[in-house]
PDB file of N, CA and C in Angstrom:
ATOM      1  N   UNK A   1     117.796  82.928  99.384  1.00  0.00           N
ATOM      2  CA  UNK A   1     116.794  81.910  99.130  1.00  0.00           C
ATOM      3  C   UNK A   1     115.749  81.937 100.240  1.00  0.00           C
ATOM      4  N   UNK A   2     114.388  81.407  99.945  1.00  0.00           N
ATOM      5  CA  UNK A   2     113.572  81.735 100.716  1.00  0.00           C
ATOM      6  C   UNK A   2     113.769  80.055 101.639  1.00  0.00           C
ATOM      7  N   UNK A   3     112.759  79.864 102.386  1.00  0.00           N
ATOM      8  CA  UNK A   3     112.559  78.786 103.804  1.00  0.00           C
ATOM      9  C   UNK A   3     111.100  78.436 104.034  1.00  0.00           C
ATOM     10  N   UNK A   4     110.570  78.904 102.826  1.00  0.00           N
ATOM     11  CA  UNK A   4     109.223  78.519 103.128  1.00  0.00           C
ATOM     12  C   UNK A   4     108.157  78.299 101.744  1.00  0.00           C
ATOM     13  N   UNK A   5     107.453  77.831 101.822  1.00  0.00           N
ATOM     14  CA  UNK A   5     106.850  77.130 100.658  1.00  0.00           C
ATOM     15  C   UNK A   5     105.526  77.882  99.934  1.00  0.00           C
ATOM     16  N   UNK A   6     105.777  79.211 100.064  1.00  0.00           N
ATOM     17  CA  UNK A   6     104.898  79.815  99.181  1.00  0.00           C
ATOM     18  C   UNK A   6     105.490  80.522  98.262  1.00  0.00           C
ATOM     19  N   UNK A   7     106.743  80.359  97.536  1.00  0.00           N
ATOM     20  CA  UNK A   7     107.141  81.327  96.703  1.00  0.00           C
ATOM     21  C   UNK A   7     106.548  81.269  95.109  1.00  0.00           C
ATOM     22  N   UNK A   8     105.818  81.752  94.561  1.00  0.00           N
ATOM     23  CA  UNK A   8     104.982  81.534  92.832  1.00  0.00           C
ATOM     24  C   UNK A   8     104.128  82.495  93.058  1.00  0.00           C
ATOM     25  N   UNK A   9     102.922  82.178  91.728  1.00  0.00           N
ATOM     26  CA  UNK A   9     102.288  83.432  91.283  1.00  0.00           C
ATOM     27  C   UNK A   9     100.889  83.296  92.731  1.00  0.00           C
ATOM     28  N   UNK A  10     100.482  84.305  93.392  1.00  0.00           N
ATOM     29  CA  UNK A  10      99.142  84.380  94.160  1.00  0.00           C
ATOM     30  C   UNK A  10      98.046  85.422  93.283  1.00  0.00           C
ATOM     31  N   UNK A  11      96.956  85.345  93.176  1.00  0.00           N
ATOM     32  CA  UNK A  11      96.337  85.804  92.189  1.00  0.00           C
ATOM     33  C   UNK A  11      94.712  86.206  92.493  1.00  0.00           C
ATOM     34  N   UNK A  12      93.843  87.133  92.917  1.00  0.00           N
ATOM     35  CA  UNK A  12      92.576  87.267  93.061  1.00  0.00           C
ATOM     36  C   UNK A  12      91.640  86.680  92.375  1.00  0.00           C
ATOM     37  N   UNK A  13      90.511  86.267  92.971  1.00  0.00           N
ATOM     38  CA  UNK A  13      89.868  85.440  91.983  1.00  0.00           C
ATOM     39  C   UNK A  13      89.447  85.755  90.244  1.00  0.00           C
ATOM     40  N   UNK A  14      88.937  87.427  90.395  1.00  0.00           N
ATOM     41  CA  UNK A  14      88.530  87.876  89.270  1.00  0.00           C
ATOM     42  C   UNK A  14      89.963  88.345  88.619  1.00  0.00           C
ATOM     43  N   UNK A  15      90.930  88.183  88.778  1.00  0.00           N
ATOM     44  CA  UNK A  15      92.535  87.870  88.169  1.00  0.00           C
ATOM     45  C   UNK A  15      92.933  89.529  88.183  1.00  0.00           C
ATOM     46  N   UNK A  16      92.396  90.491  88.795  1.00  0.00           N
ATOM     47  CA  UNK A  16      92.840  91.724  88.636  1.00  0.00           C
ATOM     48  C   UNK A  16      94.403  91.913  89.191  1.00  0.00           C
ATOM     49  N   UNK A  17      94.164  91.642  90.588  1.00  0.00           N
ATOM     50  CA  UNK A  17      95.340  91.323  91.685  1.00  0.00           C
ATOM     51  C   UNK A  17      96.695  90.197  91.136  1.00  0.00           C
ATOM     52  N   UNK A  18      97.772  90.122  90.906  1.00  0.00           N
ATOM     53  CA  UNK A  18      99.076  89.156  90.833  1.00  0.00           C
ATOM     54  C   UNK A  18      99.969  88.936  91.478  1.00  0.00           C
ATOM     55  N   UNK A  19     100.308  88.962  92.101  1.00  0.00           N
ATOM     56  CA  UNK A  19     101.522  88.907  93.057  1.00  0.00           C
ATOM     57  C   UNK A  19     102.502  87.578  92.709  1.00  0.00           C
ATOM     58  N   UNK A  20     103.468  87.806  92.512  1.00  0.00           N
ATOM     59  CA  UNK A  20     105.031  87.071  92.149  1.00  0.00           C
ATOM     60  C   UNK A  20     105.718  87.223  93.244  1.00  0.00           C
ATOM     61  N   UNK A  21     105.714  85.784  94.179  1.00  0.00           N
ATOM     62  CA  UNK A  21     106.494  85.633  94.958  1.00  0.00           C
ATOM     63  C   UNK A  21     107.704  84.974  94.715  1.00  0.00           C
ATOM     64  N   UNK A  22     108.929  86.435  94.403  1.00  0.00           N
ATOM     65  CA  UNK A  22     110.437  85.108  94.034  1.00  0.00           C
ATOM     66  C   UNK A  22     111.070  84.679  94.665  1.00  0.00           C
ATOM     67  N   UNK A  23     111.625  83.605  94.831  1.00  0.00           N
ATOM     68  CA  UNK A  23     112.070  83.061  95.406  1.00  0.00           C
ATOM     69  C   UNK A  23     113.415  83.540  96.488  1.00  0.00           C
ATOM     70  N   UNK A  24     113.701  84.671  96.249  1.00  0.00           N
ATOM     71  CA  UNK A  24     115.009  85.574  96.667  1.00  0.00           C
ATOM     72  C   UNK A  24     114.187  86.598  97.529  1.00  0.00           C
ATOM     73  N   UNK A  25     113.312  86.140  97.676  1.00  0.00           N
ATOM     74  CA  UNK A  25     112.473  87.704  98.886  1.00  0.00           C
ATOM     75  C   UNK A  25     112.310  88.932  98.033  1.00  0.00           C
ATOM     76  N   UNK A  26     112.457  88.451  96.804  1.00  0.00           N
ATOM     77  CA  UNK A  26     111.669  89.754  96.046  1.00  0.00           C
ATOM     78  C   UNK A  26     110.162  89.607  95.796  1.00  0.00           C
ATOM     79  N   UNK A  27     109.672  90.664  94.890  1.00  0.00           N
ATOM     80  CA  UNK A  27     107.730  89.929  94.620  1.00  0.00           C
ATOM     81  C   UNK A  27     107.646  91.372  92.772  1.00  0.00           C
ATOM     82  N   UNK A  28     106.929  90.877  92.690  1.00  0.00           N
ATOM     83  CA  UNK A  28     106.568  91.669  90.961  1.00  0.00           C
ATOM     84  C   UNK A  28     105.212  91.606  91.685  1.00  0.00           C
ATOM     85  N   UNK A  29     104.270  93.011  91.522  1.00  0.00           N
ATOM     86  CA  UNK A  29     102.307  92.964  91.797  1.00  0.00           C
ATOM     87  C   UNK A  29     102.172  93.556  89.939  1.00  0.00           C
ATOM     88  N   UNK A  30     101.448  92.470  89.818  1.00  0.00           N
ATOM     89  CA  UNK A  30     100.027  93.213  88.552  1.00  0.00           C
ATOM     90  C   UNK A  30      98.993  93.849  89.230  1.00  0.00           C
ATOM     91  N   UNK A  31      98.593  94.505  87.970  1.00  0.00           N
ATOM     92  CA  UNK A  31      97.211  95.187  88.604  1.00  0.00           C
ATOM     93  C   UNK A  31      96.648  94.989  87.236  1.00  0.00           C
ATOM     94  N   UNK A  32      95.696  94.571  87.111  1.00  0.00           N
ATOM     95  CA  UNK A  32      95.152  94.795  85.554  1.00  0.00           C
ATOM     96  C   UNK A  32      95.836  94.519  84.398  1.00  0.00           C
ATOM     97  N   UNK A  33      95.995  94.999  83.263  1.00  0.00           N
ATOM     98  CA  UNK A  33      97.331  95.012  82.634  1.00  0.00           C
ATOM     99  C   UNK A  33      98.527  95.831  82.749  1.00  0.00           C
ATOM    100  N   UNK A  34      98.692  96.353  84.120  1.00  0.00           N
ATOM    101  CA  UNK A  34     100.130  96.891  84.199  1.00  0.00           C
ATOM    102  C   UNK A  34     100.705  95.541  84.862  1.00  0.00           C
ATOM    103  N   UNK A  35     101.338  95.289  84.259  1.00  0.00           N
ATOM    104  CA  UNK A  35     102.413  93.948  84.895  1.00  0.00           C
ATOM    105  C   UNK A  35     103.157  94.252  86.020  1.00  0.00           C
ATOM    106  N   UNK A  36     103.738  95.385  85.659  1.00  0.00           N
ATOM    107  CA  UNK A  36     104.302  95.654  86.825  1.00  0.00           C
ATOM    108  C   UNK A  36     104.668  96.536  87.799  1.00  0.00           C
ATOM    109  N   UNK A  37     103.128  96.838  88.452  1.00  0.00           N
ATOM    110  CA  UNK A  37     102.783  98.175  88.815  1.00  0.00           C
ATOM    111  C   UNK A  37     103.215  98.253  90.584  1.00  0.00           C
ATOM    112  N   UNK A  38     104.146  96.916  91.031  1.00  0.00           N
ATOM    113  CA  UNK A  38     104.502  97.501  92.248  1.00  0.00           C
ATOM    114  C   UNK A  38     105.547  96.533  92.234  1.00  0.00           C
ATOM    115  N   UNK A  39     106.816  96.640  92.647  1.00  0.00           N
ATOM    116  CA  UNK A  39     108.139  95.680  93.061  1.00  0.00           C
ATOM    117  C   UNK A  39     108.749  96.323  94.072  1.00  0.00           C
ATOM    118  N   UNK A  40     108.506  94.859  94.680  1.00  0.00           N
ATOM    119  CA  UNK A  40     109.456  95.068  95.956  1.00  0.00           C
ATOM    120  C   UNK A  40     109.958  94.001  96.600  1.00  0.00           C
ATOM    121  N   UNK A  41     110.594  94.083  98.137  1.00  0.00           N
ATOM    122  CA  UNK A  41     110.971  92.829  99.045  1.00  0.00           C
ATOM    123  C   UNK A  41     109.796  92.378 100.009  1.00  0.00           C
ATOM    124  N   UNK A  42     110.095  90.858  99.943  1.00  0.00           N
ATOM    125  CA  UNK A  42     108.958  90.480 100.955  1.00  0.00           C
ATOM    126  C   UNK A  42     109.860  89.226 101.738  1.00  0.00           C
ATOM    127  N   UNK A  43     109.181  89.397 103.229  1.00  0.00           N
ATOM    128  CA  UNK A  43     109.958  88.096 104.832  1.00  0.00           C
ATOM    129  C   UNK A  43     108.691  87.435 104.627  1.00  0.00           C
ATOM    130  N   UNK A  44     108.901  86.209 104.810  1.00  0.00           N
ATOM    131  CA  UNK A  44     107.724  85.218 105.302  1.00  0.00           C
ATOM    132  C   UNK A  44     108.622  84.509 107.211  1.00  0.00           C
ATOM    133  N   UNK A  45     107.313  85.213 107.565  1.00  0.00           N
ATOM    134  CA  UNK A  45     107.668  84.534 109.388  1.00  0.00           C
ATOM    135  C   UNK A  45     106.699  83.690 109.692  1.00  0.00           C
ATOM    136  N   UNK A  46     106.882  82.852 109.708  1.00  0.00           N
ATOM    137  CA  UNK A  46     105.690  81.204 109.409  1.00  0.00           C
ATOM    138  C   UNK A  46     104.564  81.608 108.599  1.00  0.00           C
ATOM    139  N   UNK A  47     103.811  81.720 109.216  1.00  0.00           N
ATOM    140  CA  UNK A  47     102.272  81.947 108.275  1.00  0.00           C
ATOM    141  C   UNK A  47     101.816  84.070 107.431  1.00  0.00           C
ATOM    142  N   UNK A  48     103.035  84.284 107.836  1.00  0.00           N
ATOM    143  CA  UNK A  48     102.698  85.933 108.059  1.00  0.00           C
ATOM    144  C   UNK A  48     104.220  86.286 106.712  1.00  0.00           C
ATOM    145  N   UNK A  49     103.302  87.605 106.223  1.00  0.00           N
ATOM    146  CA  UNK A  49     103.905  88.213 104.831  1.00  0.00           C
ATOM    147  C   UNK A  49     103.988  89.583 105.543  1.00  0.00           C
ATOM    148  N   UNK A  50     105.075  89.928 105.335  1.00  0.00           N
ATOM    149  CA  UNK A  50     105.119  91.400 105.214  1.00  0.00           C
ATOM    150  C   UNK A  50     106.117  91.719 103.774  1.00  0.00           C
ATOM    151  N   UNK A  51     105.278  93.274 103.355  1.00  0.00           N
ATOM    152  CA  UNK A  51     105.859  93.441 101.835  1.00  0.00           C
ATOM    153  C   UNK A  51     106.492  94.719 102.045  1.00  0.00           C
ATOM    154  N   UNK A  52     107.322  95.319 101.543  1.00  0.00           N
ATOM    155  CA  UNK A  52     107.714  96.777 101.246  1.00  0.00           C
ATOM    156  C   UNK A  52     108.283  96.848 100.015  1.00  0.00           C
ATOM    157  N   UNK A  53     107.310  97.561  99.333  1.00  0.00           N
ATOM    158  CA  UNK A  53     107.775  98.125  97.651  1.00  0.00           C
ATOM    159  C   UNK A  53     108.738  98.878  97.829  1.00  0.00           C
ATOM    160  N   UNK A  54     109.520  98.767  96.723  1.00  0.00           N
ATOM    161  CA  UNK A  54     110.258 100.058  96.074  1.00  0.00           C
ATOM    162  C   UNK A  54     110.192 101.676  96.626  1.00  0.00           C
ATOM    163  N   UNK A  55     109.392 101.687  96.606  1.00  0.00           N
ATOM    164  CA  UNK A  55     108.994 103.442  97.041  1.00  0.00           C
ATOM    165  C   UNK A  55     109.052 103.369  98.728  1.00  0.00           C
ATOM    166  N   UNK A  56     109.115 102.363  99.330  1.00  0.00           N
ATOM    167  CA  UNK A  56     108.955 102.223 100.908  1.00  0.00           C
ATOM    168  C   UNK A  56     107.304 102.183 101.760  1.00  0.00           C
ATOM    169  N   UNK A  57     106.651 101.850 100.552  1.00  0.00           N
ATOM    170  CA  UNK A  57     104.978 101.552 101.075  1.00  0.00           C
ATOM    171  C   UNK A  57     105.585  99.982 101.582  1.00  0.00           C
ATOM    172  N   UNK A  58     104.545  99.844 102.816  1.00  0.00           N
ATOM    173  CA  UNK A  58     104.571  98.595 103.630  1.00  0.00           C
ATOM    174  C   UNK A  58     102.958  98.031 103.600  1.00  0.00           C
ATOM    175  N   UNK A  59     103.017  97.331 102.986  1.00  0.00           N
ATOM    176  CA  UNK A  59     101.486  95.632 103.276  1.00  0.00           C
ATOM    177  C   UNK A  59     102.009  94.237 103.999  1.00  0.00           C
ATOM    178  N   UNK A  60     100.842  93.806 104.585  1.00  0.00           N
ATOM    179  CA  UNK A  60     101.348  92.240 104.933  1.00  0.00           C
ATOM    180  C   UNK A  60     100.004  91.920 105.017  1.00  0.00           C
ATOM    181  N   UNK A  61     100.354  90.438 105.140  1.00  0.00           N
ATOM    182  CA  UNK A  61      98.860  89.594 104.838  1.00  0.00           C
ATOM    183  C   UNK A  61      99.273  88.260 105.876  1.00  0.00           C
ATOM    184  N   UNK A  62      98.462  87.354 105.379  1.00  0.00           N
ATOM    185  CA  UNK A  62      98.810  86.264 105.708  1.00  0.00           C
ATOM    186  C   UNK A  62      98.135  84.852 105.186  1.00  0.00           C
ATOM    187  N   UNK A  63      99.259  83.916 105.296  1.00  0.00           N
ATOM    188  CA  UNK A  63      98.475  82.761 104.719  1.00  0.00           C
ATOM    189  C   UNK A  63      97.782  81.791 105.514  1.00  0.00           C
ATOM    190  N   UNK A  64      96.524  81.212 105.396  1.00  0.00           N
ATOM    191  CA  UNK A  64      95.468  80.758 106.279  1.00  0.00           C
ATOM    192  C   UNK A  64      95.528  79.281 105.903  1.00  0.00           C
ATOM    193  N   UNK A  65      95.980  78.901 103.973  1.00  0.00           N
ATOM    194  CA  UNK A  65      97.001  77.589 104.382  1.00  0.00           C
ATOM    195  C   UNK A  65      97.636  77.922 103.195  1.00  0.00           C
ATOM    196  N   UNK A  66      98.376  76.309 102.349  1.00  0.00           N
ATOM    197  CA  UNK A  66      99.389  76.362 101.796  1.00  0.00           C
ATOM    198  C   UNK A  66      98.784  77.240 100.230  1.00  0.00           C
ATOM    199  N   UNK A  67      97.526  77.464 100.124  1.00  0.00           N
ATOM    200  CA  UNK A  67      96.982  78.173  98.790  1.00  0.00           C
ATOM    201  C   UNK A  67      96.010  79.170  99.041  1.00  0.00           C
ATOM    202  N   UNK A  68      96.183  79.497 100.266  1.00  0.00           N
ATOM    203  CA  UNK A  68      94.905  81.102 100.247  1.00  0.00           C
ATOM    204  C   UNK A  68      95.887  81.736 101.153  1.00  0.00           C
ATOM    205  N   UNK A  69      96.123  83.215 100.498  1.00  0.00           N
ATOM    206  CA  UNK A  69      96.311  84.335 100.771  1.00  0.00           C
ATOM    207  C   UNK A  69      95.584  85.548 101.237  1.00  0.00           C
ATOM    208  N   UNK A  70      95.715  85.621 102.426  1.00  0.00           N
ATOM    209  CA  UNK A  70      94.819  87.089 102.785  1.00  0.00           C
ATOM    210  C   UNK A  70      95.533  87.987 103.072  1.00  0.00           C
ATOM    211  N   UNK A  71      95.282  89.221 101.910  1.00  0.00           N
ATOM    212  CA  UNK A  71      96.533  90.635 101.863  1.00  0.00           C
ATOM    213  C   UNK A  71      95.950  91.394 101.317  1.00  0.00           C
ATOM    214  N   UNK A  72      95.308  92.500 102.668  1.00  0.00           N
ATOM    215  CA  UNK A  72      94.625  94.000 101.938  1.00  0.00           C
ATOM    216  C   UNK A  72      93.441  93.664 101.876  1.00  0.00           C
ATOM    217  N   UNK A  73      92.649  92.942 102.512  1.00  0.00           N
ATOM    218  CA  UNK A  73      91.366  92.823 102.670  1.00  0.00           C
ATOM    219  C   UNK A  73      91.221  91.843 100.988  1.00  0.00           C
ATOM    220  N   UNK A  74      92.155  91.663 100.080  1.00  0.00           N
ATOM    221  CA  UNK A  74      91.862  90.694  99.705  1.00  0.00           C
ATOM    222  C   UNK A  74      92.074  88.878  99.804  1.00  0.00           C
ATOM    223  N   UNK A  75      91.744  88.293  98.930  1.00  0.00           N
ATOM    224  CA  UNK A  75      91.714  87.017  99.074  1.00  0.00           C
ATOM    225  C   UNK A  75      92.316  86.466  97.421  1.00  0.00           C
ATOM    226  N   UNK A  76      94.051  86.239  97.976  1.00  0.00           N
ATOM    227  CA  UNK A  76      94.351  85.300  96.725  1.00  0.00           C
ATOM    228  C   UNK A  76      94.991  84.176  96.722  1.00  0.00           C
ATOM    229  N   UNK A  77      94.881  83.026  95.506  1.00  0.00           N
ATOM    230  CA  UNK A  77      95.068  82.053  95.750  1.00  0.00           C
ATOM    231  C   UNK A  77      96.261  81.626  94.925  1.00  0.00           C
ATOM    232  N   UNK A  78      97.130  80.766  95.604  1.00  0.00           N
ATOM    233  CA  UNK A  78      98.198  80.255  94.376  1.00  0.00           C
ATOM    234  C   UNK A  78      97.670  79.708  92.815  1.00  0.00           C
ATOM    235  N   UNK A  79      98.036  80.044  92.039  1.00  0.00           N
ATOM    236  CA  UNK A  79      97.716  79.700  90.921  1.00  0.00           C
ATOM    237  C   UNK A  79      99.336  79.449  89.828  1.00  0.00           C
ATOM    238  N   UNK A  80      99.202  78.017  88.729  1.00  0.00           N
ATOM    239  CA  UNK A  80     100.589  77.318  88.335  1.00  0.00           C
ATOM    240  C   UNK A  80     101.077  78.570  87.640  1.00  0.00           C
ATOM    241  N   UNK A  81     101.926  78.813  87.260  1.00  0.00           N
ATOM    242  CA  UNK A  81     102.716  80.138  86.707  1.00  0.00           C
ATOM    243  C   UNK A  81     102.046  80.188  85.306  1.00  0.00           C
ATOM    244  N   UNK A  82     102.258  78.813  84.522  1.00  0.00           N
ATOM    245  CA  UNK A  82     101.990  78.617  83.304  1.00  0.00           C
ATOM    246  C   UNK A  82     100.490  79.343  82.938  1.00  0.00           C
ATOM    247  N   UNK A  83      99.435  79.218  83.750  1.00  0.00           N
ATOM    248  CA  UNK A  83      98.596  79.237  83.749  1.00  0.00           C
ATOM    249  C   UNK A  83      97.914  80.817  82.961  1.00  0.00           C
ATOM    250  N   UNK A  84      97.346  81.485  81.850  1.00  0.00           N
ATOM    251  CA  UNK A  84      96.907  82.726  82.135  1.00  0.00           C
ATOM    252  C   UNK A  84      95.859  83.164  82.267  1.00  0.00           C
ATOM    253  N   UNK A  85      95.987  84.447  83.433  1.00  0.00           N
ATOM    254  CA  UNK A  85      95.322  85.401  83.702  1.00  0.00           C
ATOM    255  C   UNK A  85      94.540  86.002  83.542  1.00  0.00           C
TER     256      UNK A  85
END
């Protein structure tokens, strides 16, 4: 179980970008319509993400507050799950 309060969907503004933060330190990335074009594990250490997919590629970002994400020179924001894309 995670310890910190960003686990749900983070999402780029023009909705290309998805990121599924689960709650178990896993994550699902969209890209477009591939749903699920990267899975892997992700640590949250207070404000700071680090990711490593499946294949052993490593990203991290960080959160600036409880709904903006900065990861990879982009900028995404929590958005309700229900919500679509």
């Amino acid at each position: 179980m995670t310890d910190h309060p960003y686990a749900g969907l983070w999402v780029t503004a023009d909705g290309h970008i998805r990121h599924e933060l689960l709650p178990r330190g896993r994550y699902v990335e969209a890209r477009g319509s591939r749903e699920r074009a990267y899975t892997g594990r992700y640590t949250v250490t207070g404000t700071h993400i680090d990711y490593v997919d499946d294949t052993g590629f490593s990203a991290d970002g960080d959160f600036v507050d409880t709904d903006t994400l900065h990861h990879a020179g982009m900028v995404l924001t929590r958005r309700a799950e229900k919500e679509n894309t």
